[in-house]
Protein backbone atom coordinates (compact mmCIF):
# COMPACT_ATOMS: atom_id res chain seq x y z
CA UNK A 1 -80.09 147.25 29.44
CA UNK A 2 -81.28 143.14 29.06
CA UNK A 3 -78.07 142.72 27.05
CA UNK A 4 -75.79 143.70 30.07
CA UNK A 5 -78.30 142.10 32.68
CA UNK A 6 -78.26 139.29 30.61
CA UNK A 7 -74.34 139.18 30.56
CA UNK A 8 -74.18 139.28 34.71
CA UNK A 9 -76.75 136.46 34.55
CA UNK A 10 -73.67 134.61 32.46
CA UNK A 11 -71.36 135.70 34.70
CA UNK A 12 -73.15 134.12 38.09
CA UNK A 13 -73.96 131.28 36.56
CA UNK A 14 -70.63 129.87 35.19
CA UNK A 15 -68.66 131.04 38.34
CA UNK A 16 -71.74 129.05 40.34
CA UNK A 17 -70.78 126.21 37.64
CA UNK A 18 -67.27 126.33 38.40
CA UNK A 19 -66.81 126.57 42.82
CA UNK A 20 -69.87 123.75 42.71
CA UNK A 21 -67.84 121.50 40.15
CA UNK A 22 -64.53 122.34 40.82
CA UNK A 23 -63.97 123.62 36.99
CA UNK A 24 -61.34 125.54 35.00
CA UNK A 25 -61.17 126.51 32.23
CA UNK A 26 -59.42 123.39 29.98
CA UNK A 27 -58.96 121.70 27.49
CA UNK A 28 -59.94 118.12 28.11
CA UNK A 29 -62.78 115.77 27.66
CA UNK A 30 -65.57 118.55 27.47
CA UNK A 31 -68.69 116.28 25.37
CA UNK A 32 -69.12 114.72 28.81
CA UNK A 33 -68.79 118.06 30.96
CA UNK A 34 -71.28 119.75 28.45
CA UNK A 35 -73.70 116.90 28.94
CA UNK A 36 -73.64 117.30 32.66
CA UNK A 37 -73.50 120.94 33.44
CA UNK A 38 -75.94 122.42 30.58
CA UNK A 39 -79.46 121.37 32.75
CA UNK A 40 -77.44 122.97 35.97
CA UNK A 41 -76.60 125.69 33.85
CA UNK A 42 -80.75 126.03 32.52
CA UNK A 43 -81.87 125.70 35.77
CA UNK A 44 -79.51 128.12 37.52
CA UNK A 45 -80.17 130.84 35.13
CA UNK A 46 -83.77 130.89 35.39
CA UNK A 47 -83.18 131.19 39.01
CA UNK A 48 -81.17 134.39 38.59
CA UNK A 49 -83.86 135.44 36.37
CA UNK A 50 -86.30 135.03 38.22
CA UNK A 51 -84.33 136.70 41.48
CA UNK A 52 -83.30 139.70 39.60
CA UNK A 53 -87.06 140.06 38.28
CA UNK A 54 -88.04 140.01 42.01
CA UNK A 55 -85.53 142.55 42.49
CA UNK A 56 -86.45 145.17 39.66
CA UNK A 57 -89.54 144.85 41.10
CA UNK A 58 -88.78 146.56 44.06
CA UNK A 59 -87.55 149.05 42.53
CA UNK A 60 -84.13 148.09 43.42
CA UNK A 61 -82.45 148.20 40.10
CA UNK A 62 -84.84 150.72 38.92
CA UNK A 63 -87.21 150.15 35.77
CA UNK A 64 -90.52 148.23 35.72
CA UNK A 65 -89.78 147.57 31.77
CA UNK A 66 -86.31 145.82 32.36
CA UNK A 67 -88.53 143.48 35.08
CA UNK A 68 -91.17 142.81 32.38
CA UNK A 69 -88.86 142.11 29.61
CA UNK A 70 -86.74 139.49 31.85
CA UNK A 71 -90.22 137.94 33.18
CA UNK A 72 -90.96 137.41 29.27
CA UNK A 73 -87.70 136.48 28.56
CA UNK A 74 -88.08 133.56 30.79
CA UNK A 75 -91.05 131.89 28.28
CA UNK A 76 -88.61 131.75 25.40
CA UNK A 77 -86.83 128.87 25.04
CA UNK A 78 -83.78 129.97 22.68
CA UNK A 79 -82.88 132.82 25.30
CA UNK A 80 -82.94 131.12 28.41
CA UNK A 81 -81.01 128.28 26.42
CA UNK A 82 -78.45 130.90 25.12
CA UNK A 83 -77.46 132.30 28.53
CA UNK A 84 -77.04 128.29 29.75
CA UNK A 85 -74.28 127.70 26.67
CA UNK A 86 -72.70 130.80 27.62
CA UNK A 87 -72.20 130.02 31.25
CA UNK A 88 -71.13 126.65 30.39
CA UNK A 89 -68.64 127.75 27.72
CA UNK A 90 -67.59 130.40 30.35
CA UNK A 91 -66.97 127.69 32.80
CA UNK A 92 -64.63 125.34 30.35
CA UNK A 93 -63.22 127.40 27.38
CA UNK A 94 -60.48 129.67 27.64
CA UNK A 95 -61.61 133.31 26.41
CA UNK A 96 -60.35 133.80 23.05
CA UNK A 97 -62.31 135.87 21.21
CA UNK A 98 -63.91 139.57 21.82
CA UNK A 99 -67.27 138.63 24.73
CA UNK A 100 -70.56 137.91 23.37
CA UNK A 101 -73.29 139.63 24.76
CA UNK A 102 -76.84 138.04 24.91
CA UNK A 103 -79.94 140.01 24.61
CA UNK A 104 -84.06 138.75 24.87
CA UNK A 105 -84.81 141.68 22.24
CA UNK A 106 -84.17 143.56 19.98
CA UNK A 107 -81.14 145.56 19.94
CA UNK A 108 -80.48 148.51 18.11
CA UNK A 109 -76.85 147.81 17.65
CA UNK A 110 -77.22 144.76 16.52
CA UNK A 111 -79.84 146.07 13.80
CA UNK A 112 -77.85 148.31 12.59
CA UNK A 113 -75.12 145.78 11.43
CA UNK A 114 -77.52 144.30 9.78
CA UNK A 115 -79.25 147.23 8.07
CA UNK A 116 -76.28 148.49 6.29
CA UNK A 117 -76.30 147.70 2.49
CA UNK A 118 -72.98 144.95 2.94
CA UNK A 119 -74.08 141.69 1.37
CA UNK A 120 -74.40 139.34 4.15
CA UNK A 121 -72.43 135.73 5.03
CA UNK A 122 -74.09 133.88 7.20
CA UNK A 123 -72.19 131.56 9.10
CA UNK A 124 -74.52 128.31 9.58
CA UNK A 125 -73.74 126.28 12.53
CA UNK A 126 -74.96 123.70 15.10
CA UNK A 127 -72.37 123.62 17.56
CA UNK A 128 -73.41 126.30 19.84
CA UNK A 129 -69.87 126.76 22.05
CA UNK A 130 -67.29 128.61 21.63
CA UNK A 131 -68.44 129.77 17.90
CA UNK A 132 -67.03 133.07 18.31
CA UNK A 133 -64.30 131.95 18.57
CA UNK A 134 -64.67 130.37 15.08
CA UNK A 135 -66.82 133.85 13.80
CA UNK A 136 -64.29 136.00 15.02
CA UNK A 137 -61.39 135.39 12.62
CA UNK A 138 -63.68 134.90 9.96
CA UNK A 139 -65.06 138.19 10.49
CA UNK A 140 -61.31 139.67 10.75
CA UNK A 141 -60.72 138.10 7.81
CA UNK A 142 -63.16 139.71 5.73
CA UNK A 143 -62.62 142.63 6.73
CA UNK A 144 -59.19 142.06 5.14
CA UNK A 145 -59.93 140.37 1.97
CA UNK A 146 -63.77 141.33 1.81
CA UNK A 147 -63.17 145.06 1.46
CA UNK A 148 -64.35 147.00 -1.74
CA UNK A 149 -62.61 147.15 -4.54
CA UNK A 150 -61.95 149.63 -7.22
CA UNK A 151 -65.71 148.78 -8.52
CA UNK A 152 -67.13 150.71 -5.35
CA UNK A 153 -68.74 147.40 -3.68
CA UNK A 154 -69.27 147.46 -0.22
CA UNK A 155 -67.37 145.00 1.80
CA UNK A 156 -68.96 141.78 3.22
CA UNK A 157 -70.87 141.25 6.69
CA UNK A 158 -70.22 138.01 8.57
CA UNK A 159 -73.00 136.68 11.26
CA UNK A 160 -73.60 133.76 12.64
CA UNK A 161 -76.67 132.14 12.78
CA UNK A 162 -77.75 128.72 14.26
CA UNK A 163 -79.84 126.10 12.53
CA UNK A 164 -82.80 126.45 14.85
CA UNK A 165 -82.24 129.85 13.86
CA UNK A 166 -83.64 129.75 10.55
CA UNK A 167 -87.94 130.60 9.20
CA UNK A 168 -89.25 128.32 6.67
CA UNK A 169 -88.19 130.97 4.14
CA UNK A 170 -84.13 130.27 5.29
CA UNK A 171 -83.88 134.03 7.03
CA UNK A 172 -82.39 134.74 10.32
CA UNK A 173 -84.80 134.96 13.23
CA UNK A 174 -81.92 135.25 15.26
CA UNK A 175 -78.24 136.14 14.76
CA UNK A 176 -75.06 136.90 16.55
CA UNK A 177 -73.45 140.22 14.67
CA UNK A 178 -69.82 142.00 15.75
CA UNK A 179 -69.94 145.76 16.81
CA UNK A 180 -66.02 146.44 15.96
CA UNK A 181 -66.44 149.86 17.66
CA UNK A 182 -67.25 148.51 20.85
CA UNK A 183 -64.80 145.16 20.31
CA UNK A 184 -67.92 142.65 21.07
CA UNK A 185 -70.34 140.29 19.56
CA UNK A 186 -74.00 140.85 20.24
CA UNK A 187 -76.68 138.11 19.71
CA UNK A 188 -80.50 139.18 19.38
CA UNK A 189 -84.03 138.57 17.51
CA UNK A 190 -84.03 139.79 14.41
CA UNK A 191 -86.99 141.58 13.40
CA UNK A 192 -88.28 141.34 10.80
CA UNK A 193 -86.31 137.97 9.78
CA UNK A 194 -82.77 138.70 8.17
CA UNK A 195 -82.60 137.44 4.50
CA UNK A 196 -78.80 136.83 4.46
CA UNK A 197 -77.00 136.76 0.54
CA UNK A 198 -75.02 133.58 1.52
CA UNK A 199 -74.30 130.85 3.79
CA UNK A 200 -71.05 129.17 4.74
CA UNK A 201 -71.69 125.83 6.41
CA UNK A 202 -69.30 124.94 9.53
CA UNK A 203 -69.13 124.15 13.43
CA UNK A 204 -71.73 121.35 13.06
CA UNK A 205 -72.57 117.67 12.65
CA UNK A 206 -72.83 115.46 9.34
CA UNK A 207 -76.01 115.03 9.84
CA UNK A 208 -77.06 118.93 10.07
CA UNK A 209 -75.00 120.03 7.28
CA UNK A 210 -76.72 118.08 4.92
CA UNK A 211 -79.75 118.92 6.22
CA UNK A 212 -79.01 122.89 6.23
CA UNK A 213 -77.77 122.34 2.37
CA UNK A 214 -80.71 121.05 1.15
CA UNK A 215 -82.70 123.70 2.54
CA UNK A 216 -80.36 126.15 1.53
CA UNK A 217 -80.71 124.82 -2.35
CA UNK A 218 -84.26 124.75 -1.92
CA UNK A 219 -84.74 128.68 -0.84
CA UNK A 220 -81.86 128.99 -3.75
CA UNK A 221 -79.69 130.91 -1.18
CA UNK A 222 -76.18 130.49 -2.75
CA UNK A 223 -74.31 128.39 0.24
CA UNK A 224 -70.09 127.27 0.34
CA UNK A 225 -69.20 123.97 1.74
CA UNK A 226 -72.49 121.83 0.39
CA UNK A 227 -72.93 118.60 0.99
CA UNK A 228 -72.12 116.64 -1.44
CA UNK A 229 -68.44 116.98 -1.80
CA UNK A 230 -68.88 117.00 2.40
CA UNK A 231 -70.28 113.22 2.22
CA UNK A 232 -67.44 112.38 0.04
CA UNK A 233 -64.62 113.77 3.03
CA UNK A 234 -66.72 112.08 6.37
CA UNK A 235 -66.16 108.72 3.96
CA UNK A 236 -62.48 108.12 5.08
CA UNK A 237 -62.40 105.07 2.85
CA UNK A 238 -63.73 107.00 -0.08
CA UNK A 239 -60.97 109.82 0.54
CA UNK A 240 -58.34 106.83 0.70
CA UNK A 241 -59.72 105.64 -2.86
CA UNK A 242 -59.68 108.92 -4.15
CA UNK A 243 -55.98 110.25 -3.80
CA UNK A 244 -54.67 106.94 -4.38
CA UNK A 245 -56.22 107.39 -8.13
CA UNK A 246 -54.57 110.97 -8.06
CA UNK A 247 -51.57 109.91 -6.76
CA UNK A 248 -51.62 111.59 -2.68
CA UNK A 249 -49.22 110.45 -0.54
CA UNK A 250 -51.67 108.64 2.05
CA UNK A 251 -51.32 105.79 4.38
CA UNK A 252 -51.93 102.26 2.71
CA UNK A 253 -55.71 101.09 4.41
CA UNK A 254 -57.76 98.13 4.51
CA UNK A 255 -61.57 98.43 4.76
CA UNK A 256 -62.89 95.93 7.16
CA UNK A 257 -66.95 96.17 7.11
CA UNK A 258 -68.73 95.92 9.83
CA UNK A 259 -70.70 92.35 8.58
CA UNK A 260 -67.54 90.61 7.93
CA UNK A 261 -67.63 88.73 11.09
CA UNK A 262 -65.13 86.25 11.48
CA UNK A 263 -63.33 86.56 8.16
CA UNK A 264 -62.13 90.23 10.04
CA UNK A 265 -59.43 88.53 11.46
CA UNK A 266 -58.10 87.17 8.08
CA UNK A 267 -58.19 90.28 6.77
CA UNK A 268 -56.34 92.06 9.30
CA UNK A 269 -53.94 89.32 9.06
CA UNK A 270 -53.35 89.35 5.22
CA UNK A 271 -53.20 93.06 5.75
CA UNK A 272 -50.61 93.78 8.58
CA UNK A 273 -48.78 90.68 5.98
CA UNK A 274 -48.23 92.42 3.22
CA UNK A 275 -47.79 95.66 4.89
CA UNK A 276 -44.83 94.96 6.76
CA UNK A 277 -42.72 92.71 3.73
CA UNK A 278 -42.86 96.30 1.99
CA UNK A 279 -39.83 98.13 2.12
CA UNK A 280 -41.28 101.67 2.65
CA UNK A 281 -43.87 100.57 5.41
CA UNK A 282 -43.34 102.68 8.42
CA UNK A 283 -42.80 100.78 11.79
CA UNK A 284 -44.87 103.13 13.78
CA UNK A 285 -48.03 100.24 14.13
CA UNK A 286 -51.27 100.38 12.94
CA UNK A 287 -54.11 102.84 13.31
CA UNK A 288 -57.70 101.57 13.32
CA UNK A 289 -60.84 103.75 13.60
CA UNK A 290 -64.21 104.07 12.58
CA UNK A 291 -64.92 104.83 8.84
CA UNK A 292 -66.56 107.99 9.43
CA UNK A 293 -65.56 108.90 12.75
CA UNK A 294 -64.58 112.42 13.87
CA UNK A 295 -62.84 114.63 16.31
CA UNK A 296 -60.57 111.28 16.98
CA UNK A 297 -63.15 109.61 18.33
CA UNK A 298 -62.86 105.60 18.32
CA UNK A 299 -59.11 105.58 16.65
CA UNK A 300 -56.94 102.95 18.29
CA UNK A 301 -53.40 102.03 18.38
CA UNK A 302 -51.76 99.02 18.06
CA UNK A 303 -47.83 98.58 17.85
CA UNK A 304 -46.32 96.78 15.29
CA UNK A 305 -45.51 93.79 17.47
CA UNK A 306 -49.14 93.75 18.79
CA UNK A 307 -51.01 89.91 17.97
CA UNK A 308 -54.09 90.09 15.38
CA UNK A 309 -56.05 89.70 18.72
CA UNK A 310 -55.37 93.55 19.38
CA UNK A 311 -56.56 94.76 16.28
CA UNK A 312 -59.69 92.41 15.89
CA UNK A 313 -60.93 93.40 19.41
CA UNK A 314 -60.65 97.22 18.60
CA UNK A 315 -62.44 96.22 15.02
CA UNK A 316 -65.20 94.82 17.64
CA UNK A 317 -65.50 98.19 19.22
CA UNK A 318 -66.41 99.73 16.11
CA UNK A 319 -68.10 97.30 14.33
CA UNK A 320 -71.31 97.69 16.33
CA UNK A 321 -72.41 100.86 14.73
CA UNK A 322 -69.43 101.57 11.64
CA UNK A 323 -67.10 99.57 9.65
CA UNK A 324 -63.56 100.68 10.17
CA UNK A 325 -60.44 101.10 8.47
CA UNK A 326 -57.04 99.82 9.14
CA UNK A 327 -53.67 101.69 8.06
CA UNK A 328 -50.77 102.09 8.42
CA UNK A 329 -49.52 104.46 12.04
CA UNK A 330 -47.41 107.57 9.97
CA UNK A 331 -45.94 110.26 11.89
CA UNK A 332 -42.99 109.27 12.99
CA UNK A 333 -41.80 112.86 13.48
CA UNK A 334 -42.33 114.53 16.72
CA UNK A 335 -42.54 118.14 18.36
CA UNK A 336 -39.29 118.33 20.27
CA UNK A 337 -39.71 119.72 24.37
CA UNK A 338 -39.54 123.76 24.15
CA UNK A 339 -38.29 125.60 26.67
CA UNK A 340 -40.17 124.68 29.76
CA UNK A 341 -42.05 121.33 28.42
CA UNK A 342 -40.88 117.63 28.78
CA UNK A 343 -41.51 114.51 26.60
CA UNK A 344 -41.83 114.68 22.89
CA UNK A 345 -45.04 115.06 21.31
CA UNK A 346 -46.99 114.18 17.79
CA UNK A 347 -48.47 116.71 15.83
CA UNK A 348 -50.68 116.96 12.41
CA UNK A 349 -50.31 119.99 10.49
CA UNK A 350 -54.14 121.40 9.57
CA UNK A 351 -53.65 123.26 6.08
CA UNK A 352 -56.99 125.59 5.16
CA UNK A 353 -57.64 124.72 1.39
CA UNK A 354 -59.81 126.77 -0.65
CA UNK A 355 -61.71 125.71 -3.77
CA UNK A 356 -62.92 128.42 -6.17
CA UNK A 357 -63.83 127.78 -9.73
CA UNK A 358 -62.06 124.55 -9.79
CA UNK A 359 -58.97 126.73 -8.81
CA UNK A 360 -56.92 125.22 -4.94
CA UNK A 361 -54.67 127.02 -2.98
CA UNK A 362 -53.33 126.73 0.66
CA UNK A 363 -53.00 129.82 2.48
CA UNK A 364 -52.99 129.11 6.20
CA UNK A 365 -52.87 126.45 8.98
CA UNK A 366 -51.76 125.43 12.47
CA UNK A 367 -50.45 122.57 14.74
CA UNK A 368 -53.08 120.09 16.30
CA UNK A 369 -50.70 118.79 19.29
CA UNK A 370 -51.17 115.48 21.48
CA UNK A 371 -50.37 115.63 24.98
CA UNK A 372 -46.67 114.03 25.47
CA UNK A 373 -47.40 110.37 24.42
CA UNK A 374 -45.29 107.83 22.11
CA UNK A 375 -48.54 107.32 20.51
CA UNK A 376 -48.80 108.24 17.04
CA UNK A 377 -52.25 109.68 17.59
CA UNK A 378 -52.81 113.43 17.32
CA UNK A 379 -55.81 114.48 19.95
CA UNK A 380 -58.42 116.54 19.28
CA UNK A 381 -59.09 119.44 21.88
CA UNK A 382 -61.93 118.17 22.56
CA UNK A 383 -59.85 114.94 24.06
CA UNK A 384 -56.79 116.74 25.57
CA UNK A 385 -55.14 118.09 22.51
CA UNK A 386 -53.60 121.52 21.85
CA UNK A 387 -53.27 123.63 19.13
CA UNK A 388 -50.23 125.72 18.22
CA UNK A 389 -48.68 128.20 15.71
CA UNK A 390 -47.36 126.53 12.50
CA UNK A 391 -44.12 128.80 13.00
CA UNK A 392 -43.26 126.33 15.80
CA UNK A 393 -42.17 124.06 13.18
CA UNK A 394 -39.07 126.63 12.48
CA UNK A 395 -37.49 126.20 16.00
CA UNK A 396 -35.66 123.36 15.39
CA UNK A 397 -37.24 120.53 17.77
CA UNK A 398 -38.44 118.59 15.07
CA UNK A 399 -37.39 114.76 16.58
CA UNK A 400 -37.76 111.43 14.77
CA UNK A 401 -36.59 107.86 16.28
CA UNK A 402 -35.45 110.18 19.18
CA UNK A 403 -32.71 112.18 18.23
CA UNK A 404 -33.27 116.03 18.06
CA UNK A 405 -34.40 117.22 14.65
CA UNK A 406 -30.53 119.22 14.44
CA UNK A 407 -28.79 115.93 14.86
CA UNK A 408 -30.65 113.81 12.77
CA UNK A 409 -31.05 116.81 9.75
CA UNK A 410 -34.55 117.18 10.44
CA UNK A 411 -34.58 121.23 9.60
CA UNK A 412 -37.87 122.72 8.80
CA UNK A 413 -37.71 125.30 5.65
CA UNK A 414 -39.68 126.84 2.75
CA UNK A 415 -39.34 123.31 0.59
CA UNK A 416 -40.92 120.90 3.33
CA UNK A 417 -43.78 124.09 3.72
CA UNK A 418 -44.19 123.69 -0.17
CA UNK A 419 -44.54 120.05 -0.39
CA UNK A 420 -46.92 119.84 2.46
CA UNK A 421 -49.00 122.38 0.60
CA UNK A 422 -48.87 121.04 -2.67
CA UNK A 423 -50.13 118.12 -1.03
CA UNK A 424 -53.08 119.42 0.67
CA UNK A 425 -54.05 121.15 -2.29
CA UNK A 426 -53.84 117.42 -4.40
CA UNK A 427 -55.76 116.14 -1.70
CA UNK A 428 -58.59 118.66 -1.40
CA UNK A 429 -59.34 118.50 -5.54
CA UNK A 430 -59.56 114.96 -5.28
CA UNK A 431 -62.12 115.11 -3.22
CA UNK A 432 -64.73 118.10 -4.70
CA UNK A 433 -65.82 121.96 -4.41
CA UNK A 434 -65.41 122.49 -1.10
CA UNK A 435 -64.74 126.36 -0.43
CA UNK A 436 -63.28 126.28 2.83
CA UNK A 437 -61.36 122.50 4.03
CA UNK A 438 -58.57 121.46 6.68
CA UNK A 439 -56.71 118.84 5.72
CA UNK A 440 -54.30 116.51 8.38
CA UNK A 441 -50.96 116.34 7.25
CA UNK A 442 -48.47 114.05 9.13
CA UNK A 443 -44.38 113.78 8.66
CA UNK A 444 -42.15 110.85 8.64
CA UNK A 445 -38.02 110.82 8.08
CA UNK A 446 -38.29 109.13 4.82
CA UNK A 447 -34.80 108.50 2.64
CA UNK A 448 -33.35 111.73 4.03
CA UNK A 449 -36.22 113.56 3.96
CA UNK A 450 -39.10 114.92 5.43
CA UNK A 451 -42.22 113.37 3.76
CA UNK A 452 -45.75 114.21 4.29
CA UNK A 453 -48.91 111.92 4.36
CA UNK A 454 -52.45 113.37 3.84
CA UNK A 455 -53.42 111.36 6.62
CA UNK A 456 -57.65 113.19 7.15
CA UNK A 457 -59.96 115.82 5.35
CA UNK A 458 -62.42 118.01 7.31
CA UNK A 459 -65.10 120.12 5.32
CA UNK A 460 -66.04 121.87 8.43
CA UNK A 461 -62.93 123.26 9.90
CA UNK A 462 -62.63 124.34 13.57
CA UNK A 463 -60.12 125.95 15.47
CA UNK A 464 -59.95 128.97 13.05
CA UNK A 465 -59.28 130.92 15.65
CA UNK A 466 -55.88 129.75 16.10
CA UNK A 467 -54.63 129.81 12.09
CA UNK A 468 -51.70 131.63 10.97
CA UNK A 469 -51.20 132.81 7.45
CA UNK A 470 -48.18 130.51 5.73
CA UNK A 471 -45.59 133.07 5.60
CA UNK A 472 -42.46 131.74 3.47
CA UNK A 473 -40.31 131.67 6.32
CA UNK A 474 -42.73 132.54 9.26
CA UNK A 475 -39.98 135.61 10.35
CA UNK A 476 -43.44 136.69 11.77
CA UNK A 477 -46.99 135.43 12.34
CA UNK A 478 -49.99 136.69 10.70
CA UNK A 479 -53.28 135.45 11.91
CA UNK A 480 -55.13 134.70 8.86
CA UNK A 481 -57.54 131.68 7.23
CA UNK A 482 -57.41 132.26 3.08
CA UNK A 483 -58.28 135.52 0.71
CA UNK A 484 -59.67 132.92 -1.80
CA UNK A 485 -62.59 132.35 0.66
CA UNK A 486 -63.86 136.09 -0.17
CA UNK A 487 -63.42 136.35 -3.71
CA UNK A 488 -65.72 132.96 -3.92
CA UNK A 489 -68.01 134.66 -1.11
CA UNK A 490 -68.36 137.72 -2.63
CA UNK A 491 -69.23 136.01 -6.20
CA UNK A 492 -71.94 134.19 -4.04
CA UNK A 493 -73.52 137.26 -3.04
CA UNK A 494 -73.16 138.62 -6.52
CA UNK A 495 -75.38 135.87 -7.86
């Protein structure tokens, strides 16, 4: 059927991507690999279109329909632009998630999903790679915690749907729905448009998400994650004013604005001062980074023993288009090598917080993991980081000034899990109803103690797929993102 032509269309065109580029499938820099190989990708994919609509009609493949619904498929846009992300994310993402299959039509599977009378979560996002891999999970997970209760509701259906997606009426034209019998995600038209009970914002830019909420308020679709407890977290300096009113540990900062011109450098300097006369200033540097960057993009370190000339030339980077803010370089304690690795590396501990009713609780996370580096900066994936189970914390290689964490009493248990959770959860009211937030937690060795800083806070949480639920003592790991998601969904769809 298209689906399945459609699917060795994929399949060509990322192994094409891959002998012409010399790809595999990693996790480094892949902004700038996306930006190159999507118009290969567009342009190789209408050539196999086009070559296997040559071939059907032959009579090679059989069917004069298949030929004529490829040869239409090749005038829409969205498709052809589908099959290009797919190859690409083929070519650079390691598989994760159940395949994705692509059709130019309507398919009868996929209709059927959506027919059923489950209230439907649509999953709003912008970011177009990898998102089952983000839908997957979220899908498992309400299965879990979405099922019908003793009142007889039927459980809750998760799509996805992009933000090109959407009618002027906020329904699906297009959405990407799971088949659990076959183990697979299809993506197709939807006709007529799906009217879905509820959105749940993620997986895209600032910029999109508040333009997706206000059109979500103005159809009066009930959404989670709106935007304006979302502007409050992408304002790092507002977060920093925040928990220091409600008392979260976070790093001391400076705000330098991006007009202050040459009184910068006197800031910096009273700054970096006062900072290091205190007696419970770390002496891991400083950290400076755009005000509302993200995905680590633009942060900077500079040792402690750096001159004011370091810092006010990374200030210059950002100044052009943000103002910045200066702290203080926490996370002093370090992954330990496992059996097999070398070096020591940092890590931030991502905590899922949900908010519901005014209600916060902290039911799952994972390790975001820097390639081996001194540097006190935790990558993203998208810039050579890693992500790993939470439970890694429990195998003793927790190191700090560079003695192993069994040495130097650094022993991971259920009262450093509870503190870091208590402070996520401080952190996340602080800041407003947000349904569904990760929040960056770092560790130093602190008078005998492990301590954790609330170091970011992101209202559109990625790398779901790799969360684990926070078991007391993690004897076993159970993927999982947070039950209090549901209940708030399924109130949502209730009206």
């Amino acid at each position: 059927g298209p689906a399945a032509l459609s699917g060795a269309i994929v399949a060509e065109t990322a192994q094409r991507l891959r002998q012409s580029t010399g790809l595999a499938p990693t996790s480094g820099d892949r902004r700038a690999a996306i930006e190159t190989l999507h118009p290969l990708a567009t342009s190789w994919c209408r050539e196999h279109i086009r070559a296997m609509v040559a071939a059907l009609g032959t009579g090679q493949f059989g069917g004069d329909a298949l030929a004529c619904t490829l040869a239409d498929a090749l005038a829409e846009a969205t498709y052809l632009e589908r099959l290009s992300h797919l190859a690409v994310e083929r070519a650079l993402v390691n598989p994760g998630a159940p395949p994705l299959q692509i059709s130019p039509v309507a398919d009868t599977r996929h209709a059927e999903r959506l027919l059923t009378n489950s209230p439907t979560v649509a999953v709003l996002f912008d970011y177009p790679l990898a998102i089952t891999h983000e839908l997957y999970p979220l899908w498992t997970d309400a299965f879990v915690f979405g099922q019908s209760g003793v009142d007889g509701e039927p459980p809750l259906e998760v799509i996805g749907v992009h933000a090109s997606w959407l009618d002027v009426d906020c329904r699906a034209r297009r959405a990407i729905t799971y088949l659990p019998d076959e183990d697979l995600f299809v993506e197709a038209p939807c006709h007529p448009p799906h009217a879905f009970a509820a959105g749940l914002l993620l997986a895209q830019s600032p910029s999109c998400h508040r333009f997706l909420a206000q059109r979500l308020r103005e159809a009066r679709i009930p959404h989670a994650n709106d935007w304006t407890a979302a502007a409050v977290a992408d304002d790092k300096w507002e977060c920093y004013r925040r928990w220091r009113r409600a008392g979260v540990r976070t790093p001391p900062t400076c705000l330098l604005e991006r007009t202050a011109g040459a009184a910068a450098a006197e800031q910096i300097r009273r700054f970096t001062g006062s900072r290091k006369a205190e007696a419970d200033a770390f002496p891991g540097g400083w950290i400076i980074q755009p005000r509302h960057g993200t995905e680590g993009k633009g942060v900077c370190w500079v040792t402690s023993d750096a001159g004011i000339g370091e810092l006010v030339e990374a200030w210059e980077e950002i100044s052009p288009t943000d103002d910045a803010i200066l702290r203080d370089a926490v996370g002093q304690v370090c992954l330990g090598p496992a059996d097999g690795e070398e070096g020591i590396r940092n890590f931030d501990l991502r905590l899922h917080v949900v908010g519901d009713s005014g209600c916060y609780t902290c039911e799952s996370g994972y390790l975001l993991v820097a390639p081996v580096s001194r540097s006190p900066v935790s990558s993203s994936p998208s810039s050579g980081g890693s992500m790993l189970s939470w439970t890694r914390l429990l195998e003793g290689a927790l190191v700090a000034g560079g003695e192993r964490g069994d040495a130097a009493g650094l022993v991971w248990g259920s009262g450093e899990l509870e503190s870091a959770r208590t402070a996520a959860t401080a952190a996340a009211a602080a800041i407003g109803s947000l349904a569904l937030c990760g929040i960056d937690v770092k560790f130093d060795w602190h008078q005998g103690a492990l301590a954790p800083t609330v170091l970011d806070l992101n209202p559109r949480p990625a790398g779901l797929m790799h969360s684990d639920l926070l078991t007391t003592d993690g004897s076993h790991r159970e993927a999982g993102i947070a039950g209090g998601l549901w209940r708030h969904l399924r109130r949502l769809t209730a009206g």
